[in-house]
Structure formats: structure tokens, C-alpha cells
N, C-alpha and C. Protein backbone atom coordinates (compact mmCIF):
# COMPACT_ATOMS: atom_id res chain seq x y z
N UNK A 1 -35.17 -77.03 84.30
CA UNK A 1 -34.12 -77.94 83.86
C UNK A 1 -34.66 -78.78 82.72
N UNK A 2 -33.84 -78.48 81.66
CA UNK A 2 -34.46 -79.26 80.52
C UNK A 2 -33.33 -80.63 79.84
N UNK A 3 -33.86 -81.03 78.97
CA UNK A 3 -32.91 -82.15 78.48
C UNK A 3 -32.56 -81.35 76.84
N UNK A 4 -31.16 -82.13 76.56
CA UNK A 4 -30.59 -81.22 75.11
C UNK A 4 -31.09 -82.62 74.39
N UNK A 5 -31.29 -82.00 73.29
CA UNK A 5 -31.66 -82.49 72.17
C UNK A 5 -30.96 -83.64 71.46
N UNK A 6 -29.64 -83.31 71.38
CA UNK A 6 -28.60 -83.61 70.48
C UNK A 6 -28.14 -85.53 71.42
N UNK A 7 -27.64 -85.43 72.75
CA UNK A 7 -27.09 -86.30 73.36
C UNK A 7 -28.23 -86.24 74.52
N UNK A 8 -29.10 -86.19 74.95
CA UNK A 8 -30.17 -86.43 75.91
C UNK A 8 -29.76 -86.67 77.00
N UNK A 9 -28.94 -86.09 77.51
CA UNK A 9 -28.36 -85.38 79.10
C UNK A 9 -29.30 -84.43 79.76
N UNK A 10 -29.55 -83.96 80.71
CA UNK A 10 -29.71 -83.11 81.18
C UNK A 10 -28.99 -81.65 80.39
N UNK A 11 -29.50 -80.65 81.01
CA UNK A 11 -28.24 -79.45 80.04
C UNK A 11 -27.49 -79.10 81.18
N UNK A 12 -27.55 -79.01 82.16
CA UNK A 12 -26.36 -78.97 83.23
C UNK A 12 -25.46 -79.10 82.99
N UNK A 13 -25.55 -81.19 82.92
CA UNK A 13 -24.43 -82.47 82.18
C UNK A 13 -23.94 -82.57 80.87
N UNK A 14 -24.52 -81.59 79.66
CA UNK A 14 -24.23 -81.51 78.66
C UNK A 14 -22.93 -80.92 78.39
N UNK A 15 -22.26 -81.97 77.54
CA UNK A 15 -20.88 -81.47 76.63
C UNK A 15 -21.00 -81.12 75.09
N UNK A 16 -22.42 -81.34 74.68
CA UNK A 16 -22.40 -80.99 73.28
C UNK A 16 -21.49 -79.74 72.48
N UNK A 17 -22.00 -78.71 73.40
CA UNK A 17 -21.05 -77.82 72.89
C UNK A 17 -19.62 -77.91 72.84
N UNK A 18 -19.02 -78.03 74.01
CA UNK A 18 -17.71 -78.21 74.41
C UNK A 18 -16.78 -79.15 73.65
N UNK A 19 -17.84 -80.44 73.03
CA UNK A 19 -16.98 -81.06 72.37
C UNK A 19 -17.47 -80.60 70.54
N UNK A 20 -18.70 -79.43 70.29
CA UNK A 20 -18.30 -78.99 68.84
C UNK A 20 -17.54 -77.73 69.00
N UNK A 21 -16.71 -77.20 69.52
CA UNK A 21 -15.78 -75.65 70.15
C UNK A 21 -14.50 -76.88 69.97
N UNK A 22 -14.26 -78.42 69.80
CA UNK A 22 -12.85 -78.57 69.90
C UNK A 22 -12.72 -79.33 68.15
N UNK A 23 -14.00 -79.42 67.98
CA UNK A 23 -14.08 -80.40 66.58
C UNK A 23 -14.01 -79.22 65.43
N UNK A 24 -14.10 -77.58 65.47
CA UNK A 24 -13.74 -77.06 64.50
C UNK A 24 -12.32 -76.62 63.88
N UNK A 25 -12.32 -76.14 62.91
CA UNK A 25 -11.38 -75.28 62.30
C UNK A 25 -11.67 -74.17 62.05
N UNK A 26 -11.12 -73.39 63.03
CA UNK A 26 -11.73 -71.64 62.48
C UNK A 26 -10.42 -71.03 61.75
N UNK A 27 -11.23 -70.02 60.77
CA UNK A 27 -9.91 -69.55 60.23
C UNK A 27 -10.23 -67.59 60.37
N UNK A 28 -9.13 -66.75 60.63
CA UNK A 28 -9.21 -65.69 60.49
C UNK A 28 -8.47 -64.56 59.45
N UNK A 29 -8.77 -63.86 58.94
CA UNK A 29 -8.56 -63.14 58.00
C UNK A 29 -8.96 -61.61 58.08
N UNK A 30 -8.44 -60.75 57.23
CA UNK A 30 -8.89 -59.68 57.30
C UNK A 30 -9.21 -59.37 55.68
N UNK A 31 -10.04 -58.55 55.57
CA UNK A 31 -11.01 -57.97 54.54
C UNK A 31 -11.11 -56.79 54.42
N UNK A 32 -10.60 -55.97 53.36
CA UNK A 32 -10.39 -54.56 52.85
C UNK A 32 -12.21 -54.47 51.36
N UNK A 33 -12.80 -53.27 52.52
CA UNK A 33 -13.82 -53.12 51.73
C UNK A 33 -14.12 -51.79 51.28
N UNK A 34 -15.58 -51.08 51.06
CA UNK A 34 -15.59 -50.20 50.63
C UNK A 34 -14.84 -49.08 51.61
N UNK A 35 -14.05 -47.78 50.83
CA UNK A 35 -13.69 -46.69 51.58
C UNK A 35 -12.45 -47.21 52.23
N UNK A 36 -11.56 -48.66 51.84
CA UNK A 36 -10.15 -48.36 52.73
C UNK A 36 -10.84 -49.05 53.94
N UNK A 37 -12.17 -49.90 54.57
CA UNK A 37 -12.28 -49.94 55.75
C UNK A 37 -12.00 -51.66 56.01
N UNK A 38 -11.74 -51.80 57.00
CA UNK A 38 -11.13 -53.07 57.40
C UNK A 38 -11.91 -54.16 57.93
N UNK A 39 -12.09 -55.36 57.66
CA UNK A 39 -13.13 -55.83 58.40
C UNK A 39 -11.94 -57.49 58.70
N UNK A 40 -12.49 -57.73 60.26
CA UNK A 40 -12.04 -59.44 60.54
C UNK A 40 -13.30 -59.93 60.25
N UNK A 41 -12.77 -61.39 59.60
CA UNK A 41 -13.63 -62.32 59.12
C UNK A 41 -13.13 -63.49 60.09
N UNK A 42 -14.14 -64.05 60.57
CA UNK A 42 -13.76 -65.18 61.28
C UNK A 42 -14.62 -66.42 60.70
N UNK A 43 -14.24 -67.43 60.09
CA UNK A 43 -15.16 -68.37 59.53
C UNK A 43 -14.56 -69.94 59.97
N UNK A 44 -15.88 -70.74 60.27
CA UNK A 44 -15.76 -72.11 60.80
C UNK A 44 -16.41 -72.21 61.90
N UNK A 45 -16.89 -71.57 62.65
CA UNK A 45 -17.39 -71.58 64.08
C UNK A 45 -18.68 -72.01 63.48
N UNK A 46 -19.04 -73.28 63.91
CA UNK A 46 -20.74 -73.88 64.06
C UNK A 46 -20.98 -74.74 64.88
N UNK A 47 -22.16 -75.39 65.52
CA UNK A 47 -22.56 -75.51 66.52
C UNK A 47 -22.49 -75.12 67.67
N UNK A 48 -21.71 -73.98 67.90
CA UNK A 48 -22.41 -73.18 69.00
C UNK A 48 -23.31 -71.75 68.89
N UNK A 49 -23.49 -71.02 69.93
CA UNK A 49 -24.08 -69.99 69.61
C UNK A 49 -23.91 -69.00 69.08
N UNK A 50 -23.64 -68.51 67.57
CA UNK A 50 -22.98 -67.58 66.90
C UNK A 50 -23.31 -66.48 67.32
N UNK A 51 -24.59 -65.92 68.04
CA UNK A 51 -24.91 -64.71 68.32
C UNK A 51 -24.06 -64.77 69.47
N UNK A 52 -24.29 -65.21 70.73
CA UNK A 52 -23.72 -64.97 71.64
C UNK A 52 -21.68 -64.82 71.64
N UNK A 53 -21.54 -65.32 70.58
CA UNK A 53 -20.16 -65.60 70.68
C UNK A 53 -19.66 -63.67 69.75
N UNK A 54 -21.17 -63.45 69.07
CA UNK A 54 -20.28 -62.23 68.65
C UNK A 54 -20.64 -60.77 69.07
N UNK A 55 -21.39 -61.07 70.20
CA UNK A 55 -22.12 -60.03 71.30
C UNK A 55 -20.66 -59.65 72.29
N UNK A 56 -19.85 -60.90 72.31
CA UNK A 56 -18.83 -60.97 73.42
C UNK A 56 -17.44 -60.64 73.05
N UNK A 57 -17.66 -60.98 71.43
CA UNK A 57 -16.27 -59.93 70.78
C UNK A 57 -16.59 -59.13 70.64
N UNK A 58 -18.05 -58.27 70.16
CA UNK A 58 -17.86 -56.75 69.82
C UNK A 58 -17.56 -56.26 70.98
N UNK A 59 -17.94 -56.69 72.73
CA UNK A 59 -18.35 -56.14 73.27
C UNK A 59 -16.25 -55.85 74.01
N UNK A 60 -15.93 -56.85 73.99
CA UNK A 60 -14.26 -56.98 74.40
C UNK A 60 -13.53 -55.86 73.43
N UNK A 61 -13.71 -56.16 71.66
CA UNK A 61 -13.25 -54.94 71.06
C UNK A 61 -13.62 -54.05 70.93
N UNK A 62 -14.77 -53.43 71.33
CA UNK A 62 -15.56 -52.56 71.13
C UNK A 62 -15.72 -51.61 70.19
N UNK A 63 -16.18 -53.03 69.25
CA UNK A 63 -16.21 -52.37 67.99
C UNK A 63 -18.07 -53.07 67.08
N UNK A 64 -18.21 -52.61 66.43
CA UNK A 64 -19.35 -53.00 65.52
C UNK A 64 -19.25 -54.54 64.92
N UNK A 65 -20.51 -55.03 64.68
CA UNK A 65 -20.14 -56.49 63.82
C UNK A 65 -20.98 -57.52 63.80
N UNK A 66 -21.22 -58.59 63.37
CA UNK A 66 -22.51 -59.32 62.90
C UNK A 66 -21.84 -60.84 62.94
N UNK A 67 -23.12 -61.69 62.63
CA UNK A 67 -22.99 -63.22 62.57
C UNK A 67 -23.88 -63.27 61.39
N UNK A 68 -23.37 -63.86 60.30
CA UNK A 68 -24.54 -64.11 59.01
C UNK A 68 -24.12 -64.76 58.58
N UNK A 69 -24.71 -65.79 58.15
CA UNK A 69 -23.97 -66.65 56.93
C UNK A 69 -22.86 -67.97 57.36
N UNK A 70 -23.14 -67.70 58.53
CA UNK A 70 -22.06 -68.77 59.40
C UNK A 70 -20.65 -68.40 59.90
N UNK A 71 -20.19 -67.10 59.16
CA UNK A 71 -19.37 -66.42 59.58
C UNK A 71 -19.78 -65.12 60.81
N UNK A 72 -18.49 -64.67 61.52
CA UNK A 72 -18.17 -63.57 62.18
C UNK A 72 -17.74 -62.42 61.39
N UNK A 73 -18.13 -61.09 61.40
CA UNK A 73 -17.95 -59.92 60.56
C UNK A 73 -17.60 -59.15 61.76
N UNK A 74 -16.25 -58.93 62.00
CA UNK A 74 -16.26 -57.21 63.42
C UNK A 74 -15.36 -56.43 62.68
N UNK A 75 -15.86 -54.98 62.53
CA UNK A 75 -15.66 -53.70 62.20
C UNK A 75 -14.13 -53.50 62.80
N UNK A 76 -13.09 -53.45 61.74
CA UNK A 76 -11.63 -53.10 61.84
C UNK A 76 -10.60 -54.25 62.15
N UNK A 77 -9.40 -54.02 62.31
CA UNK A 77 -8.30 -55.42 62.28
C UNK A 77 -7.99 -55.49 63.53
N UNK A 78 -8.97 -56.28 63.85
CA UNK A 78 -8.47 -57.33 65.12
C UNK A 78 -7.69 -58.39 65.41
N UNK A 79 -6.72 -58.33 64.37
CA UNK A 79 -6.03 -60.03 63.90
C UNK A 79 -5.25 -60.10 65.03
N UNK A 80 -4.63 -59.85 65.60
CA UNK A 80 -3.75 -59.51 67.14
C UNK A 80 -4.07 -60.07 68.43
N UNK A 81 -5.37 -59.55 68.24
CA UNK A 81 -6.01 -59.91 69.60
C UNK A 81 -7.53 -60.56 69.24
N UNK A 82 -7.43 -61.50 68.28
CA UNK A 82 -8.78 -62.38 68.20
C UNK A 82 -8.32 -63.62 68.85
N UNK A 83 -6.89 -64.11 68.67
CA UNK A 83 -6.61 -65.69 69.08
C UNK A 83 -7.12 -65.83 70.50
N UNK A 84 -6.23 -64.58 70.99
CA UNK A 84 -6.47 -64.71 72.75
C UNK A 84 -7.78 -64.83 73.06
N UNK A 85 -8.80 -63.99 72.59
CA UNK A 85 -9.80 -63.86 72.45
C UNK A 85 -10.79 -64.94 72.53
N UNK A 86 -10.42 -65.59 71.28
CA UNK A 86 -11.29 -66.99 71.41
C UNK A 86 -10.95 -68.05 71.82
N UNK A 87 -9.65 -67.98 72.59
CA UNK A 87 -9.44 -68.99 73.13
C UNK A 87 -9.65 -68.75 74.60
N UNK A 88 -9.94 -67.56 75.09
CA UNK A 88 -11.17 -67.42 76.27
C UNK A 88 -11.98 -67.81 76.53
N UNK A 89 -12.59 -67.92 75.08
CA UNK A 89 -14.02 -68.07 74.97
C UNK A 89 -14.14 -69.95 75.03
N UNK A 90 -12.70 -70.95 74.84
CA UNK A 90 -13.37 -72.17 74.83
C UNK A 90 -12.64 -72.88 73.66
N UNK A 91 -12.42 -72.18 72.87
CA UNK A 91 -11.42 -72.63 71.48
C UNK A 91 -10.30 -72.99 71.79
N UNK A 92 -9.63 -74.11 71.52
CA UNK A 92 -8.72 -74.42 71.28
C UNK A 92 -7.69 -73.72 70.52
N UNK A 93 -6.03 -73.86 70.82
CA UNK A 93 -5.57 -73.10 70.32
C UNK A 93 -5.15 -73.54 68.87
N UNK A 94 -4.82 -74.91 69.09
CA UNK A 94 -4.81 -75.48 67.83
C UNK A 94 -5.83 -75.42 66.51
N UNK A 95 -6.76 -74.97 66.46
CA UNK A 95 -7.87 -75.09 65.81
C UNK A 95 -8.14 -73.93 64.78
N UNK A 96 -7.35 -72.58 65.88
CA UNK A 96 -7.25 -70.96 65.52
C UNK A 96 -6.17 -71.03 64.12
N UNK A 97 -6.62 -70.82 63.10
CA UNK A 97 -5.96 -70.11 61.97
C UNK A 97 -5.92 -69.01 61.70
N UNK A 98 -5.14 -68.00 61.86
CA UNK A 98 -4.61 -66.64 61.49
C UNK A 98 -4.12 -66.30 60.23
N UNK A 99 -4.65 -65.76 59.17
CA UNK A 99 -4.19 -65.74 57.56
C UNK A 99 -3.78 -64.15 57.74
């Protein structure tokens, strides 16, 4: 049992995350790249765990995809079924932008 860094709680008792998952603005989009291929871009998600958050969409769409740069990259158009998605995950619905 350790203490977080940020607000010096316990991490049990910690809301750090929970309250940076309601303080963003994410926005989603889709991206036409080489060969006709499709990519969702999801950008705004920071302070939480970007890897883990995109281990859990490829793994739901089951599709290919990365965290770099502060953005989400998953392989094909998921625009449909990303809202639900991340608002599974903790996101607010208000927060979700769909372009």
C-alpha cells in the first residue's frame, strides 16, 4: 500500500484519477490514410493511464492501435461505438466529442 504522489492519500482513497477522467475534453475523429485505410483518433485524454486505456479498446474492438503523442490511434472507424466505450471506461458523457 503506497501513497499517490499528486494528493497524498493512500491509493486505495485516491480520486486523482477520477477527478482528471471528468476535467477533460476528448475529441474523436476519423482519419483517412495511406491505401484508403481508416484510422479513429481520439485526442485529450491525459492524466490517466494512456496505455492501459488503449490495451482495453483494442482489446473490446479488436482491432490494432497505439498511444503516442498523447493521442489514441485504433486501426479502422470506430466512431459508433467509441462513446459507449469510453464512457465504460469512466468518461463522462458530456466531455465525449464526436467530429
Amino acid at each position: 500500500m503506497g501513497v499517490c504522489n499528486q494528493c497524498g492519500l493512500p491509493e486505495d482513497l485516491c480520486v486523482c484519477e477520477a477527478i482528471a477522467r471528468e476535467q477533460q475534453k476528448i475529441t474523436v475523429k476519423i482519419e483517412k490514410r495511406k491505401f484508403g485505410k481508416k484510422y479513429t483518433i481520439v485526442v485529450g485524454i491525459t492524466g490517466v493511464d494512456l496505455n492501459d486505456i488503449v490495451k482495453k479498446l483494442k482489446t473490446k474492438f479488436a482491432c490494432g492501435g497505439t498511444g503516442k503523442g498523447g493521442q489514441i490511434e485504433l486501426q479502422g472507424d470506430h466512431k459508433a461505438r467509441i462513446k459507449p466505450a469510453l464512457i465504460e471506461l469512466g468518461f463522462p458523457d458530456e466531455t465525449i466529442e464526436i467530429r
